[in-house]
PDB file of N, CA and C in Angstrom:
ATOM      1  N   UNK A   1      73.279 111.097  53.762  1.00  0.00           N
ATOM      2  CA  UNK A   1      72.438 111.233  52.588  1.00  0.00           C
ATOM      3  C   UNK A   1      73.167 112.120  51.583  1.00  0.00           C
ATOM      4  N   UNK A   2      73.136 111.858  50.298  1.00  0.00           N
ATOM      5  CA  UNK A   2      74.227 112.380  49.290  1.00  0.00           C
ATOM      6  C   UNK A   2      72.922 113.633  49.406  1.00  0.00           C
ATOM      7  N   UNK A   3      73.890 114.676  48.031  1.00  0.00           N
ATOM      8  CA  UNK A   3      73.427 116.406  48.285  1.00  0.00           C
ATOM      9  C   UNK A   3      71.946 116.519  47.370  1.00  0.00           C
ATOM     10  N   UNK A   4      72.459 115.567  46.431  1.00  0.00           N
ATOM     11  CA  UNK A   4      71.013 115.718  45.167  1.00  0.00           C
ATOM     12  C   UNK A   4      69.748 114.989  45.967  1.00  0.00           C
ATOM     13  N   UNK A   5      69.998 113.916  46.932  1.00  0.00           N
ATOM     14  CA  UNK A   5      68.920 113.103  47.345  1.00  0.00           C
ATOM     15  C   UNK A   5      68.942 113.988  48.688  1.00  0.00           C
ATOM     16  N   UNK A   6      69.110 114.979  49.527  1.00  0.00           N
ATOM     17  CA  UNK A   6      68.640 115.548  49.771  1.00  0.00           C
ATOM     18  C   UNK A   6      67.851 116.977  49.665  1.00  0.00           C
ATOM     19  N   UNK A   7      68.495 117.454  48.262  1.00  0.00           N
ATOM     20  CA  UNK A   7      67.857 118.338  47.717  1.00  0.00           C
ATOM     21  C   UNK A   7      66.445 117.917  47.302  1.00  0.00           C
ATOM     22  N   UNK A   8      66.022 117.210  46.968  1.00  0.00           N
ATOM     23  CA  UNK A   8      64.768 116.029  46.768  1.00  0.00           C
ATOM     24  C   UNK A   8      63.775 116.162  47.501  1.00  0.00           C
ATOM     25  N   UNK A   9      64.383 115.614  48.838  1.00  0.00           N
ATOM     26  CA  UNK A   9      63.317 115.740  49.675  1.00  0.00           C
ATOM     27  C   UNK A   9      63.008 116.829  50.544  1.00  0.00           C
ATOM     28  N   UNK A  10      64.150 117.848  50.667  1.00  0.00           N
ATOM     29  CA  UNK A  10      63.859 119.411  51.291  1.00  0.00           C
ATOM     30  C   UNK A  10      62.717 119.787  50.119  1.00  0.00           C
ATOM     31  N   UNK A  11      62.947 120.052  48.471  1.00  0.00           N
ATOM     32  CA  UNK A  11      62.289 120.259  47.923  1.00  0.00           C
ATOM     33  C   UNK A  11      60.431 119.742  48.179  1.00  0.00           C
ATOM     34  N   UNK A  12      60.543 118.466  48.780  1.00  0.00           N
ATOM     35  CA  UNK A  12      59.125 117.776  48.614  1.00  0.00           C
ATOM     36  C   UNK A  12      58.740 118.787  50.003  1.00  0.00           C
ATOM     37  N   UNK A  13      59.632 118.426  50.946  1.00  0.00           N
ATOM     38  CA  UNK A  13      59.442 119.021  52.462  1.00  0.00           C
ATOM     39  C   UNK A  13      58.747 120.428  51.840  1.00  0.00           C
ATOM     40  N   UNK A  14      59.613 121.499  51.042  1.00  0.00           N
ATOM     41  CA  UNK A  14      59.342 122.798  50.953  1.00  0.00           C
ATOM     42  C   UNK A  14      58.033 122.565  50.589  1.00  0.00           C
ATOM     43  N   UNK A  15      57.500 121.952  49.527  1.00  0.00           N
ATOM     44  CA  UNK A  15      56.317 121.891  48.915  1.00  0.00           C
ATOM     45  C   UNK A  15      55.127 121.704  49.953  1.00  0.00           C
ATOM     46  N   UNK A  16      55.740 120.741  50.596  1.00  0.00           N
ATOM     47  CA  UNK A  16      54.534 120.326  51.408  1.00  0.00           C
ATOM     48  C   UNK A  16      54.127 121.346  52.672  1.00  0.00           C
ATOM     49  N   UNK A  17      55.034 121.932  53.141  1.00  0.00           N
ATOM     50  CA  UNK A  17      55.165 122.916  53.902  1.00  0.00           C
ATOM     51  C   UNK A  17      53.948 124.241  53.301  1.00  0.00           C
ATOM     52  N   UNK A  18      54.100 124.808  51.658  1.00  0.00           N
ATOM     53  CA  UNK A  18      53.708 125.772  51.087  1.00  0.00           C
ATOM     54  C   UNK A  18      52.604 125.160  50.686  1.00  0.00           C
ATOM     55  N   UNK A  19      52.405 124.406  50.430  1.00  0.00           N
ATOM     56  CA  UNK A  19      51.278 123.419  50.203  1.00  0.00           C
ATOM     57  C   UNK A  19      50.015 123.451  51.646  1.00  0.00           C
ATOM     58  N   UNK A  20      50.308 123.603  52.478  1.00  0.00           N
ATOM     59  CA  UNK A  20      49.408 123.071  53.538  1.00  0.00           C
ATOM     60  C   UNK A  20      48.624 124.129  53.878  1.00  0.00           C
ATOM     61  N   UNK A  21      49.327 125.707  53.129  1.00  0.00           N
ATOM     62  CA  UNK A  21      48.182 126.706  53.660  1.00  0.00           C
ATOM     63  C   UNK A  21      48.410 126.924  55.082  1.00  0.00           C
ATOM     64  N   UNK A  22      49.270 126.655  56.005  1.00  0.00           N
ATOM     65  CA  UNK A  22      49.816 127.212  57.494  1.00  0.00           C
ATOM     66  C   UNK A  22      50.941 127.838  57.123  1.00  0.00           C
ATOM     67  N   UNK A  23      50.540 128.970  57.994  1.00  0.00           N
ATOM     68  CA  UNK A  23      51.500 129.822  58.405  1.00  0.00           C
ATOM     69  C   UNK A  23      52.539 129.661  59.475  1.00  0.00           C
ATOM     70  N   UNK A  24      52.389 128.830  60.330  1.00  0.00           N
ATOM     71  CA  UNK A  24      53.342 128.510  61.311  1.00  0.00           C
ATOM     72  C   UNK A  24      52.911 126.782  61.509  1.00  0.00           C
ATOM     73  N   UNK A  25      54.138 126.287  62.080  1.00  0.00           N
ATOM     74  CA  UNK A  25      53.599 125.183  62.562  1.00  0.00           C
ATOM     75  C   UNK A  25      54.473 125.178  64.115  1.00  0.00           C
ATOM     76  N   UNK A  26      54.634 123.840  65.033  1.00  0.00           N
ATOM     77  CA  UNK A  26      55.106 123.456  65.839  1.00  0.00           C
ATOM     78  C   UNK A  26      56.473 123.451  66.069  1.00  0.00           C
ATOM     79  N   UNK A  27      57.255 124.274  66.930  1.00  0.00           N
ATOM     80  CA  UNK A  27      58.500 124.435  66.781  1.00  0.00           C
ATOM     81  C   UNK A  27      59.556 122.302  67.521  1.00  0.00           C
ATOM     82  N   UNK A  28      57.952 122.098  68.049  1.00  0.00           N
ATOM     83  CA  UNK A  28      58.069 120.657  69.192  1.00  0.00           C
ATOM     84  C   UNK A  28      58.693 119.657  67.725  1.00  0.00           C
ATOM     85  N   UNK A  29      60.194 119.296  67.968  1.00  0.00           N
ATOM     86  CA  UNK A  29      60.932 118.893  67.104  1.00  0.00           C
ATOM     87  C   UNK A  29      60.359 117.139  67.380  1.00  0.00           C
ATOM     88  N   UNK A  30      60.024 116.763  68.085  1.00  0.00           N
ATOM     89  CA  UNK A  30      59.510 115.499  68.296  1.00  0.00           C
ATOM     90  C   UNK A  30      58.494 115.199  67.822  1.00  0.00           C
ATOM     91  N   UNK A  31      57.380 116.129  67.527  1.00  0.00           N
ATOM     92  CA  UNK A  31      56.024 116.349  67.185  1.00  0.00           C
ATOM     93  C   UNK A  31      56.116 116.283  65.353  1.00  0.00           C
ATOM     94  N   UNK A  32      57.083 117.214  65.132  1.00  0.00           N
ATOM     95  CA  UNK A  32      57.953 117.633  63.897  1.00  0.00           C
ATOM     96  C   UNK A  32      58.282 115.733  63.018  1.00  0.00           C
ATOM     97  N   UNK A  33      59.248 115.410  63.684  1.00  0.00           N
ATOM     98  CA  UNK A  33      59.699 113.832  63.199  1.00  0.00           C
ATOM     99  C   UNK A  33      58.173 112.854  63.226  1.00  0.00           C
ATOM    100  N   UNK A  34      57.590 113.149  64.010  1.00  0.00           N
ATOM    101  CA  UNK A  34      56.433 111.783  64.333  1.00  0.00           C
ATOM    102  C   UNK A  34      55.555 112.679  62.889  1.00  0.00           C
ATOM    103  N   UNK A  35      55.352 113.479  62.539  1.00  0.00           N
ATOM    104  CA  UNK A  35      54.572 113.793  61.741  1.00  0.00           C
ATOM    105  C   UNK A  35      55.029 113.468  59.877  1.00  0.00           C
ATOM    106  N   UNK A  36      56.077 113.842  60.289  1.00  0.00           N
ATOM    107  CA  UNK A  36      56.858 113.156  58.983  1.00  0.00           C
ATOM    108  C   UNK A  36      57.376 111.904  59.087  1.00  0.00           C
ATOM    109  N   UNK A  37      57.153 110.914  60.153  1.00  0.00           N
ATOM    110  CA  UNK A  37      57.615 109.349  59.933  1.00  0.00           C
ATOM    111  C   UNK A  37      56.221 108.715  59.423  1.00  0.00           C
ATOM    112  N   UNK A  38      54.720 109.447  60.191  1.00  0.00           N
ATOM    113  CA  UNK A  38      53.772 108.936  59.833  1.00  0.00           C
ATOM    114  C   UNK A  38      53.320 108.888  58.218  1.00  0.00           C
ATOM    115  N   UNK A  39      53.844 110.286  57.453  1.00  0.00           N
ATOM    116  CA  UNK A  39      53.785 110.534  56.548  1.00  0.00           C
ATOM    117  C   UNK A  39      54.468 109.688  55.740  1.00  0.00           C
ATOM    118  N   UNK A  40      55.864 109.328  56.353  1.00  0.00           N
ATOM    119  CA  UNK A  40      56.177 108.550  55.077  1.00  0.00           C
ATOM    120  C   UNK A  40      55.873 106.796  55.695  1.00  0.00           C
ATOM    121  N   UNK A  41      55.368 106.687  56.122  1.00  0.00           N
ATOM    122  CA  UNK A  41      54.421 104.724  56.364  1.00  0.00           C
ATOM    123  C   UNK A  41      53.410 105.289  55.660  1.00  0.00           C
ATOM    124  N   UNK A  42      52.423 106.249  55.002  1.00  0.00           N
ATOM    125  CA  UNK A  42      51.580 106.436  54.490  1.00  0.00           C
ATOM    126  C   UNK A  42      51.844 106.732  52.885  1.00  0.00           C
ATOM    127  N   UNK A  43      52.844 107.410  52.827  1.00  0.00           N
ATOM    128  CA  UNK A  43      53.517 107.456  51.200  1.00  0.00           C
ATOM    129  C   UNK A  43      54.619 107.758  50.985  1.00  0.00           C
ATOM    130  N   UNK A  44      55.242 106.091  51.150  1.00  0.00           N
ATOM    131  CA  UNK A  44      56.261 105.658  51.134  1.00  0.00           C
ATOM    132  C   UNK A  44      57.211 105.961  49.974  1.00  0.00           C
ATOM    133  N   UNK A  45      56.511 106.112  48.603  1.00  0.00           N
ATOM    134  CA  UNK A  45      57.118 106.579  47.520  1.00  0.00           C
ATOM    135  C   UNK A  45      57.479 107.587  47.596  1.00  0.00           C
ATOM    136  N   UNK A  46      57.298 108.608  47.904  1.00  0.00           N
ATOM    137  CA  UNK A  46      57.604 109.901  48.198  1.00  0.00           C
ATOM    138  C   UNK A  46      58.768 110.219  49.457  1.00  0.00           C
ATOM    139  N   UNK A  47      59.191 109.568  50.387  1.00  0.00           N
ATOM    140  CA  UNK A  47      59.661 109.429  51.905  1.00  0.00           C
ATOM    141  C   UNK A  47      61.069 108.612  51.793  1.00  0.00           C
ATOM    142  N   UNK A  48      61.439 107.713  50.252  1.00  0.00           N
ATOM    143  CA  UNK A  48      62.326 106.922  50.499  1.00  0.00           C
ATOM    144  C   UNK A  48      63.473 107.339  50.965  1.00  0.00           C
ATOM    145  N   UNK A  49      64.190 108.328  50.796  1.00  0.00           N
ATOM    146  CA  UNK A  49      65.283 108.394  51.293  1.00  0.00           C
ATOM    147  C   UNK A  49      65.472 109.385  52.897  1.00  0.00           C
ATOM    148  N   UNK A  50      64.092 109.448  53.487  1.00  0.00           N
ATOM    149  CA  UNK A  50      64.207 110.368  54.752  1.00  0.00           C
ATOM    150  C   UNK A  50      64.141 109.085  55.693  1.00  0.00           C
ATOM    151  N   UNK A  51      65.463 108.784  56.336  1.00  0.00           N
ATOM    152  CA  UNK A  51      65.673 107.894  57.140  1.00  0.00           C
ATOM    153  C   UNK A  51      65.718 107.911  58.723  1.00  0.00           C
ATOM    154  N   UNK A  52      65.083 107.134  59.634  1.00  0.00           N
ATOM    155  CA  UNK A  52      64.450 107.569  60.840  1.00  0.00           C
ATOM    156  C   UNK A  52      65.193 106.307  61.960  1.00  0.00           C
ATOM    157  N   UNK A  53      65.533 106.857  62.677  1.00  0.00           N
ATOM    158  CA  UNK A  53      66.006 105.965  63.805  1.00  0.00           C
ATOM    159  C   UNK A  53      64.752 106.041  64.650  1.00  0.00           C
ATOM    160  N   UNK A  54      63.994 104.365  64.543  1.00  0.00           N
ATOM    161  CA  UNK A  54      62.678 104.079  65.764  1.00  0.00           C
ATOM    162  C   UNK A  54      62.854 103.404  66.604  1.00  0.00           C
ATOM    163  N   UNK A  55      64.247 103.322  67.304  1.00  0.00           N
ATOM    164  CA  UNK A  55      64.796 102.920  68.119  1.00  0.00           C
ATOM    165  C   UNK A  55      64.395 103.498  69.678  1.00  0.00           C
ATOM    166  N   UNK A  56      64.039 104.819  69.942  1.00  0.00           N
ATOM    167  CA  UNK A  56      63.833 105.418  70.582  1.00  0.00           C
ATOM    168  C   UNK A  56      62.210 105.981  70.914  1.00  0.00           C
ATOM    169  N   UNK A  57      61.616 106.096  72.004  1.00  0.00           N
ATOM    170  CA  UNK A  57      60.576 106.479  72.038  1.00  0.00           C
ATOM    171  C   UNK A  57      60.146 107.193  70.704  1.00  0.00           C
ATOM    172  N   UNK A  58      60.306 108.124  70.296  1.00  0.00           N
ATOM    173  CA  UNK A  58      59.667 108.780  68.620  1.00  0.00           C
ATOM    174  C   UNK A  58      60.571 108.781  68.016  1.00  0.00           C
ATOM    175  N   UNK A  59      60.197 108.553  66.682  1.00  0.00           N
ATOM    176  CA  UNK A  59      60.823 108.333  65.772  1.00  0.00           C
ATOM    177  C   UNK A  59      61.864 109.459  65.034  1.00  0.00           C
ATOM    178  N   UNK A  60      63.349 109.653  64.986  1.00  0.00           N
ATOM    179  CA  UNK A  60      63.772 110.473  64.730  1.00  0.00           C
ATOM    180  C   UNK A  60      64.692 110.769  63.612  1.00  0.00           C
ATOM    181  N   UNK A  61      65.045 111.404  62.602  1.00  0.00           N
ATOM    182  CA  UNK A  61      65.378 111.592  61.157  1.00  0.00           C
ATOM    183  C   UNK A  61      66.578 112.732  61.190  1.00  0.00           C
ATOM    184  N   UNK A  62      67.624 112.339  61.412  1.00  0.00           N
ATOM    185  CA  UNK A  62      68.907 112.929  61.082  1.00  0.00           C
ATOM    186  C   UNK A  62      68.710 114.005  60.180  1.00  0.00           C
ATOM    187  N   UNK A  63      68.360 113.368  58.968  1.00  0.00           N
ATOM    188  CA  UNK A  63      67.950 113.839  57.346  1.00  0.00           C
ATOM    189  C   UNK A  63      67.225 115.088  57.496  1.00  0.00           C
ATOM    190  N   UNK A  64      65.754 115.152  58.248  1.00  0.00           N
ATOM    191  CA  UNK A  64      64.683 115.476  58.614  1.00  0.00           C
ATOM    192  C   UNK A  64      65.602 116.911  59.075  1.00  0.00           C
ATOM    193  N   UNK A  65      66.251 116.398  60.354  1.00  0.00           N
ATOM    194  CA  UNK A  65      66.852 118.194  61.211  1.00  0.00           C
ATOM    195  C   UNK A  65      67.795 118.720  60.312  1.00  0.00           C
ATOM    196  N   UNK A  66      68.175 117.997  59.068  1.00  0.00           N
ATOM    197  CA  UNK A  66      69.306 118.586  58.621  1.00  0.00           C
ATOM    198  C   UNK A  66      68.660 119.311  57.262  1.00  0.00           C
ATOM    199  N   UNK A  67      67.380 119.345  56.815  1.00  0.00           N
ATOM    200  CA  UNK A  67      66.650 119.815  56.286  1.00  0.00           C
ATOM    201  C   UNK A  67      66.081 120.903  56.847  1.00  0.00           C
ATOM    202  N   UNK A  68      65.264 120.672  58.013  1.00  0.00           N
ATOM    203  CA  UNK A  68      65.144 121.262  58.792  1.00  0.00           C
ATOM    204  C   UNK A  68      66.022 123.002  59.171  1.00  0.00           C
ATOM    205  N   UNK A  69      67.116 122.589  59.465  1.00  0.00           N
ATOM    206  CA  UNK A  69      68.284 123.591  59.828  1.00  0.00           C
ATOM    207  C   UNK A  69      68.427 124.541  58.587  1.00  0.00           C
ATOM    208  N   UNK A  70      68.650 123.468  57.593  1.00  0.00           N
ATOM    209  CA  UNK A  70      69.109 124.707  55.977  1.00  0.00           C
ATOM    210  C   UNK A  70      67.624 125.837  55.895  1.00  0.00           C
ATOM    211  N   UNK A  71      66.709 124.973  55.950  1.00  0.00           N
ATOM    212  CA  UNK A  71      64.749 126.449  56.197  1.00  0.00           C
ATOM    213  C   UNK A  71      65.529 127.199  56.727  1.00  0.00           C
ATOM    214  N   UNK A  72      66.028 126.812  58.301  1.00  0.00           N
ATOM    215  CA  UNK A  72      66.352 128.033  59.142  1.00  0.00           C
ATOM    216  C   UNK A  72      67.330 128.812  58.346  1.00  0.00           C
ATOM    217  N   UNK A  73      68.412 128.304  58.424  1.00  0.00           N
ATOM    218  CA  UNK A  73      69.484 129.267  57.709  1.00  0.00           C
ATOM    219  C   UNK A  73      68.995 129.791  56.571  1.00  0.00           C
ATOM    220  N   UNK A  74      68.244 129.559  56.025  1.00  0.00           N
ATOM    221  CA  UNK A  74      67.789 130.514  54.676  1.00  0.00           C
ATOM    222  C   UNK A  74      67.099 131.284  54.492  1.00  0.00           C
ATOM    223  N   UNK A  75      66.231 131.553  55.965  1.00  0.00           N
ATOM    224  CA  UNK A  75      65.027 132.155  56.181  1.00  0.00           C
ATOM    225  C   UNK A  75      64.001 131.718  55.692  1.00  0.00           C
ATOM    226  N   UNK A  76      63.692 130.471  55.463  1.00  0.00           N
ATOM    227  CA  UNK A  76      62.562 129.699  54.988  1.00  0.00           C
ATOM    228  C   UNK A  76      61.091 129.366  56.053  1.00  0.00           C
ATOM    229  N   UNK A  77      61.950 129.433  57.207  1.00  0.00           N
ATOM    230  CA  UNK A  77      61.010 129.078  58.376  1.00  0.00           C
ATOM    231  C   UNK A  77      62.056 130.053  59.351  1.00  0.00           C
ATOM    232  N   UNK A  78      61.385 130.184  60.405  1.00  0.00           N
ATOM    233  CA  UNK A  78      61.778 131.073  61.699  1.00  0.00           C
ATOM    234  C   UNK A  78      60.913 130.794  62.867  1.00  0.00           C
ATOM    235  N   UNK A  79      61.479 130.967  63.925  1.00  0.00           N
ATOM    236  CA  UNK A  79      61.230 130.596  65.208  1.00  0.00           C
ATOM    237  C   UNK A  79      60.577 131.647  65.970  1.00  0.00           C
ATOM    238  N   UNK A  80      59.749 131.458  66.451  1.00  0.00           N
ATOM    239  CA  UNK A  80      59.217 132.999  66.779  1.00  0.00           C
ATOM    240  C   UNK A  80      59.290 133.583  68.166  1.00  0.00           C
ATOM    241  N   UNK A  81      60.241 132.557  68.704  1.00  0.00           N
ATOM    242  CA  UNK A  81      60.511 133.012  70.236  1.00  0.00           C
ATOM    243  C   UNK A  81      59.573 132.201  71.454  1.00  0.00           C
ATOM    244  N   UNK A  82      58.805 131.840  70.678  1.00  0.00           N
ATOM    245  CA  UNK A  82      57.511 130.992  71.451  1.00  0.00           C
ATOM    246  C   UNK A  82      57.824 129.780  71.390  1.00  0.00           C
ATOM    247  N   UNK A  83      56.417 128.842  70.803  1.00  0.00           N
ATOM    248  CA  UNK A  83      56.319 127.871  70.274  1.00  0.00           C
ATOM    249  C   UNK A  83      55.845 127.013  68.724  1.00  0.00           C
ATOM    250  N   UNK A  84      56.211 128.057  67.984  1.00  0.00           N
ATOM    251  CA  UNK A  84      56.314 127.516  66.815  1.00  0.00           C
ATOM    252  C   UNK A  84      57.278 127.931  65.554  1.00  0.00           C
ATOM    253  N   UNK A  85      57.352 127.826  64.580  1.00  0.00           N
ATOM    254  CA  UNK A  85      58.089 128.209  63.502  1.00  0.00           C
ATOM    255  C   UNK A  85      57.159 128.684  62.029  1.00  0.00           C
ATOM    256  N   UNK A  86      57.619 129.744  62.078  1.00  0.00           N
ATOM    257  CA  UNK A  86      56.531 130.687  61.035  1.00  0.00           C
ATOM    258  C   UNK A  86      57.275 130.146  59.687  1.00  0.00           C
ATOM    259  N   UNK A  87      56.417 130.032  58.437  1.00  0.00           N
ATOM    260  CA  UNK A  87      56.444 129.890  57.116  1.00  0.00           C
ATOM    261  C   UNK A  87      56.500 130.901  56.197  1.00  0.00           C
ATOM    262  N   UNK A  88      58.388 131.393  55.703  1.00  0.00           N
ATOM    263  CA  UNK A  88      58.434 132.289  55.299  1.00  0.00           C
ATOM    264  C   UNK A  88      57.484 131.939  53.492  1.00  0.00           C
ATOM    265  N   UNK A  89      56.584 133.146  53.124  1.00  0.00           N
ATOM    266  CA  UNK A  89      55.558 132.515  52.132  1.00  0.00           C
ATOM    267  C   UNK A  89      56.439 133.806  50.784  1.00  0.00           C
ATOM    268  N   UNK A  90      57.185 134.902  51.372  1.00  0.00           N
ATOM    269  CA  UNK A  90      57.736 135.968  50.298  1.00  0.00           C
ATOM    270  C   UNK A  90      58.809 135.256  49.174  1.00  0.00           C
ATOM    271  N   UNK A  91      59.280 134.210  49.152  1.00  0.00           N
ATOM    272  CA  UNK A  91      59.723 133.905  48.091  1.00  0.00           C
ATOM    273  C   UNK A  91      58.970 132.806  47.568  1.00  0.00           C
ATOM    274  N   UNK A  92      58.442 132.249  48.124  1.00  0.00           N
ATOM    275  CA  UNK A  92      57.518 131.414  47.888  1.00  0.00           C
ATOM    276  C   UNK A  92      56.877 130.961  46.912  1.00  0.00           C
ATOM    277  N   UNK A  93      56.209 132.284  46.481  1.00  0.00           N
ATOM    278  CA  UNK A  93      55.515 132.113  45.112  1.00  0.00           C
ATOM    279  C   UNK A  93      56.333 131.798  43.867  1.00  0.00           C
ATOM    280  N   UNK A  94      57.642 132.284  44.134  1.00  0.00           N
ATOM    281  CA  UNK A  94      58.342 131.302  42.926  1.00  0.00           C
ATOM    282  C   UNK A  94      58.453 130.191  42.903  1.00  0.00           C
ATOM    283  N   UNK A  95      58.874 129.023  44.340  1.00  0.00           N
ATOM    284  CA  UNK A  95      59.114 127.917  43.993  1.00  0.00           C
ATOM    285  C   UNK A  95      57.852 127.221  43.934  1.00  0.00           C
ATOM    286  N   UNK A  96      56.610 127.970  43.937  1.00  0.00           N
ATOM    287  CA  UNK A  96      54.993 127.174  43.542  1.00  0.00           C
ATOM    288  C   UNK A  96      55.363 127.177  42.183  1.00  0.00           C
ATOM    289  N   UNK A  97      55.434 128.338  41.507  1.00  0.00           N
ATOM    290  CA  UNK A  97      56.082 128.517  39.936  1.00  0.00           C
ATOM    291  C   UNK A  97      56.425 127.517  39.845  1.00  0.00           C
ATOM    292  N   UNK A  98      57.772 127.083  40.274  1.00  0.00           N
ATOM    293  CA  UNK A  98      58.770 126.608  39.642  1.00  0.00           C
ATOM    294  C   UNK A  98      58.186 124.867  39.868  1.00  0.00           C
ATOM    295  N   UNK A  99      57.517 124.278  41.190  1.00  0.00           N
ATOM    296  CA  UNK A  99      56.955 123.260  41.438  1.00  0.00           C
ATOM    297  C   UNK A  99      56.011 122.895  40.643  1.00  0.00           C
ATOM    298  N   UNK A 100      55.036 124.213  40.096  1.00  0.00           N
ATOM    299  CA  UNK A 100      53.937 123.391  38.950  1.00  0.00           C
ATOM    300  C   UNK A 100      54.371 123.257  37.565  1.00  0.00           C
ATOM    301  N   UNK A 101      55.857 123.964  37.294  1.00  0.00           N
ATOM    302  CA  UNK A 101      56.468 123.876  35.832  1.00  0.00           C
ATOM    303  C   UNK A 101      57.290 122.342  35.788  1.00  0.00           C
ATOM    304  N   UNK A 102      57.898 121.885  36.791  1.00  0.00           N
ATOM    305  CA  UNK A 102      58.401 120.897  36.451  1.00  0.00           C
ATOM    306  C   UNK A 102      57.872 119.497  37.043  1.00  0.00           C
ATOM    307  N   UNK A 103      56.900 119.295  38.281  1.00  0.00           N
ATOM    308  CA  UNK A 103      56.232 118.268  38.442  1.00  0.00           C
ATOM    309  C   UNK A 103      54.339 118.484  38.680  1.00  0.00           C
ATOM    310  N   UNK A 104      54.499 118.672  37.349  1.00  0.00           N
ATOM    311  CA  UNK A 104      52.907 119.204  37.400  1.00  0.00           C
ATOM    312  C   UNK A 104      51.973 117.792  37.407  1.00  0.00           C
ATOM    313  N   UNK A 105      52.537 116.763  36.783  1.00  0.00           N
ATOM    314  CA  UNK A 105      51.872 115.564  37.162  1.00  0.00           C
ATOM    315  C   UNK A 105      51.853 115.174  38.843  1.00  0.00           C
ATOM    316  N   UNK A 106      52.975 115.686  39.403  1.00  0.00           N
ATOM    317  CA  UNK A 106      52.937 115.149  40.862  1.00  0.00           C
ATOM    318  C   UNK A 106      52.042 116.090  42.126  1.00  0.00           C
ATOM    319  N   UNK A 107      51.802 117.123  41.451  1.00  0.00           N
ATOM    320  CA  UNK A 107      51.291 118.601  41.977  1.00  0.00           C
ATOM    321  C   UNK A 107      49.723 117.449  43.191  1.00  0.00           C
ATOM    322  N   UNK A 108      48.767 117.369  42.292  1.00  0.00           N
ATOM    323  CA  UNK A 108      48.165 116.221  42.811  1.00  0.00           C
ATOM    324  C   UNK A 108      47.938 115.788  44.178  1.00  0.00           C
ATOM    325  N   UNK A 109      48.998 114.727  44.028  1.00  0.00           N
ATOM    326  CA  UNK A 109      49.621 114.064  44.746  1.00  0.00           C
ATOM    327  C   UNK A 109      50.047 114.542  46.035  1.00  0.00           C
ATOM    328  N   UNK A 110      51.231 115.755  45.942  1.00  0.00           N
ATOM    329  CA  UNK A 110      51.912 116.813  46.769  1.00  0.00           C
ATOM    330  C   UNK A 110      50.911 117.459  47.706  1.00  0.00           C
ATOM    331  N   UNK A 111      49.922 117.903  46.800  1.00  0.00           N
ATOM    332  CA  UNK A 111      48.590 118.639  47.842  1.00  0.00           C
ATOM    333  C   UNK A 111      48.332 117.435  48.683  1.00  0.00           C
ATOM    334  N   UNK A 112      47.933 116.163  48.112  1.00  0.00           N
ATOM    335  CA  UNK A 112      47.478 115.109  49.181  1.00  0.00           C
ATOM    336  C   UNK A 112      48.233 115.099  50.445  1.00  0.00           C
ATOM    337  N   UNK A 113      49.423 115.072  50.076  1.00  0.00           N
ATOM    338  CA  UNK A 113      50.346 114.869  51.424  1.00  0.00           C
ATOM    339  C   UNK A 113      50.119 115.987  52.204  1.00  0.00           C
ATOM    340  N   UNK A 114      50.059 117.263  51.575  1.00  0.00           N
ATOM    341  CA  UNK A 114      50.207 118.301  52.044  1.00  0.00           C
ATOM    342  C   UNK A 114      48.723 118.376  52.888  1.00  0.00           C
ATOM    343  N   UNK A 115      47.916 118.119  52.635  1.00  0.00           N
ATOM    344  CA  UNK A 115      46.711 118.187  53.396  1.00  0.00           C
ATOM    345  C   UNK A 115      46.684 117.302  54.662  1.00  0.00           C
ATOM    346  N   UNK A 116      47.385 115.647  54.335  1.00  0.00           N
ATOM    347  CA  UNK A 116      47.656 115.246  55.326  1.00  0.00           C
ATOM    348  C   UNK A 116      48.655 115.777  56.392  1.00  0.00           C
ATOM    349  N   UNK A 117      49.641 116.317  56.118  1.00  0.00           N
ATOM    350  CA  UNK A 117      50.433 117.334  57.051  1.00  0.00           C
ATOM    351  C   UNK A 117      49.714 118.010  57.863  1.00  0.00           C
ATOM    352  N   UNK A 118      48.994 119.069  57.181  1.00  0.00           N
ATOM    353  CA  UNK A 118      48.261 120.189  57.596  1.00  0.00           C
ATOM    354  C   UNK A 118      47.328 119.107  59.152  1.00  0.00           C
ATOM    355  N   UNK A 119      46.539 118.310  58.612  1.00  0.00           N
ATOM    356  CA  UNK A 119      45.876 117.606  59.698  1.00  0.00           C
ATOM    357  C   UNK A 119      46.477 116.892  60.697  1.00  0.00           C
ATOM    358  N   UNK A 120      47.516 116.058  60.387  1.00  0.00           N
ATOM    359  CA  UNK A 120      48.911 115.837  61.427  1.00  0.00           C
ATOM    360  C   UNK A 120      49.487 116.956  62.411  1.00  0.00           C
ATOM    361  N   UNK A 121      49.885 117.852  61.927  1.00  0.00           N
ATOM    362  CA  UNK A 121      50.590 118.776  62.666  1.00  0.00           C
ATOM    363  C   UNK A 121      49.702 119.720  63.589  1.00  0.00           C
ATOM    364  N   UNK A 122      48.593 119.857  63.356  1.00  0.00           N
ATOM    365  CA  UNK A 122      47.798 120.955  63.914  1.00  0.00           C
ATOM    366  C   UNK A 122      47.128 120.016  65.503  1.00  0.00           C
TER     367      UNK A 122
END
């Protein structure tokens, strides 16, 4: 996946993540992919370029862990030793900023998914 089309969808990922109002979710990386493959058969416009091998019992997204990994390395998300991955929210409030300044028509939309997440993952 080229760098801008994944900047794209980490961005949607981030949103939807800050969007859902959880503080942690499921560190279960299988649980993780099935929640975002369902998401994108449900809104597909939004999902096009997160690509999933369903070849295998659950559905799994290269794209997805490699998104995934950069949260970690950036301190975006963290692992808490248990079983889940906490939602760093301290820088946060800028990229809500910065998310309702430049797709404020899609804002909407973003919560939708994001609510569907929230009910998926939990």
């Amino acid at each position: 996946m080229e760098t801008d089309i994944i900047q794209k969808q980490a961005n949607l990922i981030r949103a939807i993540l800050n969007l859902s109002g959880l503080e942690k979710i499921t560190a279960n990386s299988g649980k993780i992919h099935k929640v975002f493959y369902d998401l994108k058969q449900e809104f597909p416009e939004y999902f096009k370029r997160l690509m999933f091998d369903t070849n295998g019992h659950i559905p799994v997204s290269e794209d997805l862990d490699e998104i995934l990994f950069t949260f970690k390395l950036s301190g975006r998300i963290y692992w808490d030793g248990c079983r889940h991955y906490k939602l760093c929210r301290e820088e946060e409030s800028k990229f809500i900023k910065e998310l309702e300044n430049n797709y404020l028509k899609e804002i909407p939309k973003i919560k939708e998914i994001a609510d569907k997440f929230r009910g998926y993952i939990q």
